[in-house]
Protein backbone atom coordinates (compact mmCIF):
# COMPACT_ATOMS: atom_id res chain seq x y z
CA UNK A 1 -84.72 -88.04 -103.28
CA UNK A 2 -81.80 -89.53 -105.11
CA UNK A 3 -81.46 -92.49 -107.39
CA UNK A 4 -79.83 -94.40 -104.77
CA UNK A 5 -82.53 -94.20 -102.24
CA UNK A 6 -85.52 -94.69 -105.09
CA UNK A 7 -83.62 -97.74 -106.49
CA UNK A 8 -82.57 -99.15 -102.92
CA UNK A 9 -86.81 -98.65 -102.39
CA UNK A 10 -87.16 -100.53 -105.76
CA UNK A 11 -85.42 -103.72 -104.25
CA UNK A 12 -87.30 -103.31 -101.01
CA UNK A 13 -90.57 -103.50 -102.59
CA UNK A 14 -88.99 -106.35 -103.87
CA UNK A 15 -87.91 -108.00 -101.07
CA UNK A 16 -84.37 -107.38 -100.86
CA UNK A 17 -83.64 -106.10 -97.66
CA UNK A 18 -79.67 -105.77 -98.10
CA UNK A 19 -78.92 -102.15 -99.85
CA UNK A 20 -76.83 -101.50 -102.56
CA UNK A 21 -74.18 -98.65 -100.93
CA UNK A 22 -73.58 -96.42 -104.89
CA UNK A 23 -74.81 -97.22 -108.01
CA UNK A 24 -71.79 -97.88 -109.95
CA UNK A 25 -70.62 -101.08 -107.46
CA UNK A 26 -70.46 -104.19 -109.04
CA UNK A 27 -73.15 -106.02 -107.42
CA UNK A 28 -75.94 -107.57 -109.77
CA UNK A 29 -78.38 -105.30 -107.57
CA UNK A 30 -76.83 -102.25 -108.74
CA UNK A 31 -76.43 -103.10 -112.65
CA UNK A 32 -79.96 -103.69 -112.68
CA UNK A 33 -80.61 -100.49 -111.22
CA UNK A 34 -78.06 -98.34 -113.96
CA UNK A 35 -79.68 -100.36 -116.51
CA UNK A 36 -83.26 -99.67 -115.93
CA UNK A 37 -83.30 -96.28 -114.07
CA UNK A 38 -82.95 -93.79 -116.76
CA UNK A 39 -85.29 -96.18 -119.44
CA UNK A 40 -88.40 -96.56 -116.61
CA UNK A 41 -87.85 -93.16 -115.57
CA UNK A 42 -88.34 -91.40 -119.02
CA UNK A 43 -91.63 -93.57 -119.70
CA UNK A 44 -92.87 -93.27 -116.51
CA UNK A 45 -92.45 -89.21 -117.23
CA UNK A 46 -94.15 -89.16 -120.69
CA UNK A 47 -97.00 -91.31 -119.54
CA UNK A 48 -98.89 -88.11 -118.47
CA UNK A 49 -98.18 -84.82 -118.36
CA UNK A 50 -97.22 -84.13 -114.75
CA UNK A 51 -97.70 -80.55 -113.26
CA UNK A 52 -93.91 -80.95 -111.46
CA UNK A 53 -92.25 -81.92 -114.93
CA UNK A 54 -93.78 -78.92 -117.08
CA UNK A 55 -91.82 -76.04 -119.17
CA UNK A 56 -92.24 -73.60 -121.59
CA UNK A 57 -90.22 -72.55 -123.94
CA UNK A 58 -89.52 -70.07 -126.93
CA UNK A 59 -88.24 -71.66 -129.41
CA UNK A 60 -85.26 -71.27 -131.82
CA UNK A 61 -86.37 -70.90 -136.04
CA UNK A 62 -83.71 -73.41 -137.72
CA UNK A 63 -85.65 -73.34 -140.94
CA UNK A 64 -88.41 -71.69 -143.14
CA UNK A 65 -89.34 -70.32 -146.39
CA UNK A 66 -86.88 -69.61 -148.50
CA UNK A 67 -84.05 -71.02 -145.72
CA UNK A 68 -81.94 -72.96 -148.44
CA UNK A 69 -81.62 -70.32 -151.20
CA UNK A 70 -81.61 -67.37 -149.19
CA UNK A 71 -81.25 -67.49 -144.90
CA UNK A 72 -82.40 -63.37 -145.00
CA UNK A 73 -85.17 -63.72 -146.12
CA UNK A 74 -87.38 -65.93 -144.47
CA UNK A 75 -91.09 -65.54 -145.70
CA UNK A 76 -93.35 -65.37 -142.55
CA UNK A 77 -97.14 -66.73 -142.54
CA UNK A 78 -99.05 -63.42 -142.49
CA UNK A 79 -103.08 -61.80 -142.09
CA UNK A 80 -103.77 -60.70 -145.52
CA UNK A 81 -103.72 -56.90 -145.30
CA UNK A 82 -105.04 -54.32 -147.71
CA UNK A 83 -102.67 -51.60 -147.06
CA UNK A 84 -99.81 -53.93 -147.18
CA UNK A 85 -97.61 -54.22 -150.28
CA UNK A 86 -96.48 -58.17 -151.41
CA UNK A 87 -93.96 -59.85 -153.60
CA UNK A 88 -93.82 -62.87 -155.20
CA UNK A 89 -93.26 -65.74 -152.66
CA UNK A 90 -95.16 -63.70 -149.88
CA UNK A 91 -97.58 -65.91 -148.09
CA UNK A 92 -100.59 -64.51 -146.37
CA UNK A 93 -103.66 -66.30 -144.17
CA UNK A 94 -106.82 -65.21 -145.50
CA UNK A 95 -110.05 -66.87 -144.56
CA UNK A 96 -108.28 -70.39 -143.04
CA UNK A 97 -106.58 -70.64 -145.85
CA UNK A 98 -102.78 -70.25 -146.93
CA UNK A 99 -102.46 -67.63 -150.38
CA UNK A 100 -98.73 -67.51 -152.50
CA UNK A 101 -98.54 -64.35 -154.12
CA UNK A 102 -97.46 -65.04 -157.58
CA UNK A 103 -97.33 -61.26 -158.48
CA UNK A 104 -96.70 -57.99 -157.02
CA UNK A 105 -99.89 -56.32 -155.47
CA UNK A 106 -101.43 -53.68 -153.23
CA UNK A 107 -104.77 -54.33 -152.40
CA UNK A 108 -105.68 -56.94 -154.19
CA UNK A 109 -107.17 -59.28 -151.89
CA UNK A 110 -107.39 -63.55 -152.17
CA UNK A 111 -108.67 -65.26 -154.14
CA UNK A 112 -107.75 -63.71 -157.39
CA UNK A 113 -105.77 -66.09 -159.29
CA UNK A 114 -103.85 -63.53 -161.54
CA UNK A 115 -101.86 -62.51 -157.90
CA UNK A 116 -102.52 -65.48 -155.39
CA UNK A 117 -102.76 -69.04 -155.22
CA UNK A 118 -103.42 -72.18 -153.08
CA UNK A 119 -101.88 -74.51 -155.21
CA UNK A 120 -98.98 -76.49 -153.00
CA UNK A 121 -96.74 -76.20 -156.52
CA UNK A 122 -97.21 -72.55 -155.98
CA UNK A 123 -95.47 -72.19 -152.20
CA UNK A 124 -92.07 -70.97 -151.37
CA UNK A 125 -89.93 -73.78 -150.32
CA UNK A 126 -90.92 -75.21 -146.88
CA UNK A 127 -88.47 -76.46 -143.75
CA UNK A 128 -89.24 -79.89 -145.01
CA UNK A 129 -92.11 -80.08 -147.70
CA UNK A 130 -94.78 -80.17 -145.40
CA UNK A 131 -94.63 -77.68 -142.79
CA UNK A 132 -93.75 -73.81 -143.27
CA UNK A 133 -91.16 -73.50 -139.98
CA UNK A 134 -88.28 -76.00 -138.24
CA UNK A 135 -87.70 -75.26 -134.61
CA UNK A 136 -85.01 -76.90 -132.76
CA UNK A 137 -86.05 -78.73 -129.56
CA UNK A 138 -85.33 -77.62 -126.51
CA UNK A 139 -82.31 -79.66 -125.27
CA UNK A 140 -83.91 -81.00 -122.23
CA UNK A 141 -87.22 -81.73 -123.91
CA UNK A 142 -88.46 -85.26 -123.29
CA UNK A 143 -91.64 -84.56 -125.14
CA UNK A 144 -93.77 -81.59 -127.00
CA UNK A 145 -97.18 -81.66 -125.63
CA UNK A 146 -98.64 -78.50 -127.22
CA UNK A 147 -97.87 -75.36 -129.12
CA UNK A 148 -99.17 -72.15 -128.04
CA UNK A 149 -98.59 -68.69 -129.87
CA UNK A 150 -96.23 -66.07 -128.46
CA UNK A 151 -98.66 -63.32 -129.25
CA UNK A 152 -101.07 -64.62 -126.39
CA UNK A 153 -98.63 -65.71 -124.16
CA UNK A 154 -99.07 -68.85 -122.28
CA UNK A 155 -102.53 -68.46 -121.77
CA UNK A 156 -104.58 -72.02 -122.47
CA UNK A 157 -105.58 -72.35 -126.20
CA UNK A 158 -108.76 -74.93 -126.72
CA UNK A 159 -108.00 -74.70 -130.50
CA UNK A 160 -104.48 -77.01 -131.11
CA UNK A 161 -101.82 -75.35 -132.82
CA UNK A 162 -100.76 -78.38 -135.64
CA UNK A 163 -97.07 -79.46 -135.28
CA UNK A 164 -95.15 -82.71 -135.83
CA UNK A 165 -92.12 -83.29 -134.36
CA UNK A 166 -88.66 -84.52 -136.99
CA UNK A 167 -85.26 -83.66 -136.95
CA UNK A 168 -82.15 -82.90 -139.12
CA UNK A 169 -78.26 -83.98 -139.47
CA UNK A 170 -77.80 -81.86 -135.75
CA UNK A 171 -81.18 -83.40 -133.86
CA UNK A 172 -84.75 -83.06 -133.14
CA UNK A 173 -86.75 -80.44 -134.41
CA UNK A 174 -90.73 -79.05 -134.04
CA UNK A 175 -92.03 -78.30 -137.09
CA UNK A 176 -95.38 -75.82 -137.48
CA UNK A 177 -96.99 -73.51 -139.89
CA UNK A 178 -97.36 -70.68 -136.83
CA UNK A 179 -94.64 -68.40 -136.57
CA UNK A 180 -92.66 -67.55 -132.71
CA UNK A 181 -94.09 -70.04 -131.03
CA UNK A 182 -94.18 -71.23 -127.78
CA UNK A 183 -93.97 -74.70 -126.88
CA UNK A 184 -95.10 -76.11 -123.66
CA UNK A 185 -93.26 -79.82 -122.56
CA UNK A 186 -91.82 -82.12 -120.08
CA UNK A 187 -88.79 -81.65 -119.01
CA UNK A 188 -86.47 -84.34 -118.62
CA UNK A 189 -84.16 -83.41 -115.80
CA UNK A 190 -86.70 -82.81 -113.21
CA UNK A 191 -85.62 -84.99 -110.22
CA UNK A 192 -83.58 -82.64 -108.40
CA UNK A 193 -87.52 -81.16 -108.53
CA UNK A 194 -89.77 -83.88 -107.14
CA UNK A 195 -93.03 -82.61 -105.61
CA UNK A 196 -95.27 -85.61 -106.19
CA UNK A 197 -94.21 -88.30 -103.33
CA UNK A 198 -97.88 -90.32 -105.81
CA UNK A 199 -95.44 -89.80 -108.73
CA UNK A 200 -92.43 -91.44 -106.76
CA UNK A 201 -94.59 -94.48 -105.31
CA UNK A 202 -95.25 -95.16 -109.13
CA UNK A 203 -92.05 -94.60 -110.56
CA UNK A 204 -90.25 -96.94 -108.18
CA UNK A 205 -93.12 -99.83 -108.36
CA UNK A 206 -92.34 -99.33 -112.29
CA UNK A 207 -88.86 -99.75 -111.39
CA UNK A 208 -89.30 -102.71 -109.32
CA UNK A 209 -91.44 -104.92 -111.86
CA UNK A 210 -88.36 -104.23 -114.46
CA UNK A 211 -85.61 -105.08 -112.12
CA UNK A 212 -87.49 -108.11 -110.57
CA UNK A 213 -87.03 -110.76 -113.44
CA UNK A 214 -83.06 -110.28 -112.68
CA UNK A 215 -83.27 -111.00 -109.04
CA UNK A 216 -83.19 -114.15 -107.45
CA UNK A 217 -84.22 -113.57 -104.30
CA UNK A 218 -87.04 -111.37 -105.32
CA UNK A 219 -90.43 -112.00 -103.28
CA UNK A 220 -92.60 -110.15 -105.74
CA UNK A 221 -93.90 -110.97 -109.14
CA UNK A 222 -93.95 -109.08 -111.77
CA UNK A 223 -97.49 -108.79 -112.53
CA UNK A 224 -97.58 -107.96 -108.43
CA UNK A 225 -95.42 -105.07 -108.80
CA UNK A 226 -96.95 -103.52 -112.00
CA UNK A 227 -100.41 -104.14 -110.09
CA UNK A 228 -99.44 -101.96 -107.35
CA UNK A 229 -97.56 -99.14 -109.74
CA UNK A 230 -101.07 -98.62 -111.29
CA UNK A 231 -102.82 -98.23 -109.00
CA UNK A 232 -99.96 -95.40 -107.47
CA UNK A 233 -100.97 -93.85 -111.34
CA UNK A 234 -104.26 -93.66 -110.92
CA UNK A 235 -103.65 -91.52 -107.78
CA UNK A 236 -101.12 -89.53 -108.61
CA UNK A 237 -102.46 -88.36 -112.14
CA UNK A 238 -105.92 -87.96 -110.22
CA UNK A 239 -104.05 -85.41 -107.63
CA UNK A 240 -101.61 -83.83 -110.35
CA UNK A 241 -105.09 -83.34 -112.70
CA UNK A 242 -106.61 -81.33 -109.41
CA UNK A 243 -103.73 -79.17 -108.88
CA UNK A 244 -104.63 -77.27 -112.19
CA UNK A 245 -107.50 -75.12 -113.84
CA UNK A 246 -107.53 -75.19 -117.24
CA UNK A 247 -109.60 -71.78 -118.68
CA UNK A 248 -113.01 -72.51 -119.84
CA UNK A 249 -113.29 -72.75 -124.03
CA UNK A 250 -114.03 -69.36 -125.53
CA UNK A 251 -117.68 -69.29 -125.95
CA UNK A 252 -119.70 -67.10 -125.31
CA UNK A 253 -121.58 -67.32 -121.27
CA UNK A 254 -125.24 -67.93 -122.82
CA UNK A 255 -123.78 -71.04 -125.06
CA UNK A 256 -121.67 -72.58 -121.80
CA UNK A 257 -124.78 -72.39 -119.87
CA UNK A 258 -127.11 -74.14 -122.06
């Protein structure tokens, strides 16, 4: 379905029963439409995850450790090992918690304070003082729902990978303390990829209620209109929720079946 016919089905749930014949004529029907399309569209989109909308994507390091001073040599969130041999400015993961090596070791596990330390005045230099890794955003991102780790693939994650999303001089960027990850998000240019005729119904009752207070002849209210694109939500995210199975949390059978 095109913009045209949703936003001549916008007026029509309006009451206007002459259509607008392209979007960029200069009837007041159609600059209602260019204005509010794009804006009702995108939050009608990151209202709920929507199985039709979803992507996954690997996503492209911009910054980490060490970025500024020396691009080379990135210093990547490890698993302390015991046969491994660190620097100073390594970082390893040992029991949920981040170590800086201060000295040169072999063997020596965290915590000993003569090699490691947890002190924040102790880490390398982060993407952006909080968070060990930048990732630039996938261009046709309209939001990050979750994070999951390349290792395991796509496969559903009850424990939520922290991230926050920022950006620098050149855009948007997902910042995280896990290293190659994947992120899973909406996409924005989805309509040439409607599945959801629910989704639709709500989309253009949310575009109706925004065009309405600009149309004179319109034989809906507002509050009417907005009524009716709820209750096209509740449906729609009720059938999208059914089309899925999410894996059960990773406990053990005996504890799920108490």
């Amino acid at each position: 379905m095109t913009a045209l016919e949703i936003g001549n089905n916008a007026l029509k749930n309006a009451g206007i029963t002459v259509e607008v014949e392209a979007l960029d004529e200069a009837s007041p029907e159609a600059l209602l439409l260019r204005r509010f399309h794009d804006h009702v569209l995108r939050a009608c989109l990151r209202r709920f995850p929507w199985a039709f909308a979803t992507k996954y994507a690997e996503l492209t390091l911009v910054r980490g450790p060490f970025w500024e001073t020396d691009p080379t040599a990135l210093t990547l969130v490890q698993a302390w090992s015991n046969t491994a041999t660190y620097v100073a400015g390594d970082v390893v993961r040992n029991d949920d918690l981040n170590y800086y090596c201060l000295l040169a070791n072999t063997a020596t596990e965290p915590p000993n304070a003569t090699y490691w330390s947890t002190s924040e005045d102790d880490a390398p230099d982060y993407a952006n003082g909080d968070w060990l890794y930048g990732y630039r955003q996938p261009s046709d991102c309209l939001y990050e729902r979750r994070l999951v780790e390349a290792s395991t693939g796509r496969k559903f994650n009850p424990t939520a990978i922290p991230f926050r999303v920022g950006r620098d001089d050149n855009g948007l960027l997902v910042f995280t303390d896990r290293q190659e990850a994947v992120l899973e998000y909406t996409m924005l240019d989805c309509t040439n990829l409607w599945s959801n005729d629910l989704f639709l119904l709500y989309f253009e009752w949310s575009l109706t209620a925004a065009v309405i207070p600009g149309l004179e002849r319109a034989q809906k209210s507002v509050v009417d209109a907005l009524k009716i694109a709820e209750m096209y939500y509740s449906l729609a995210t009720s059938r999208d929720s059914n089309e899925s199975q999410q894996e059960p949390p990773g406990d053990p059978d005996w504890i799920r079946g108490r």
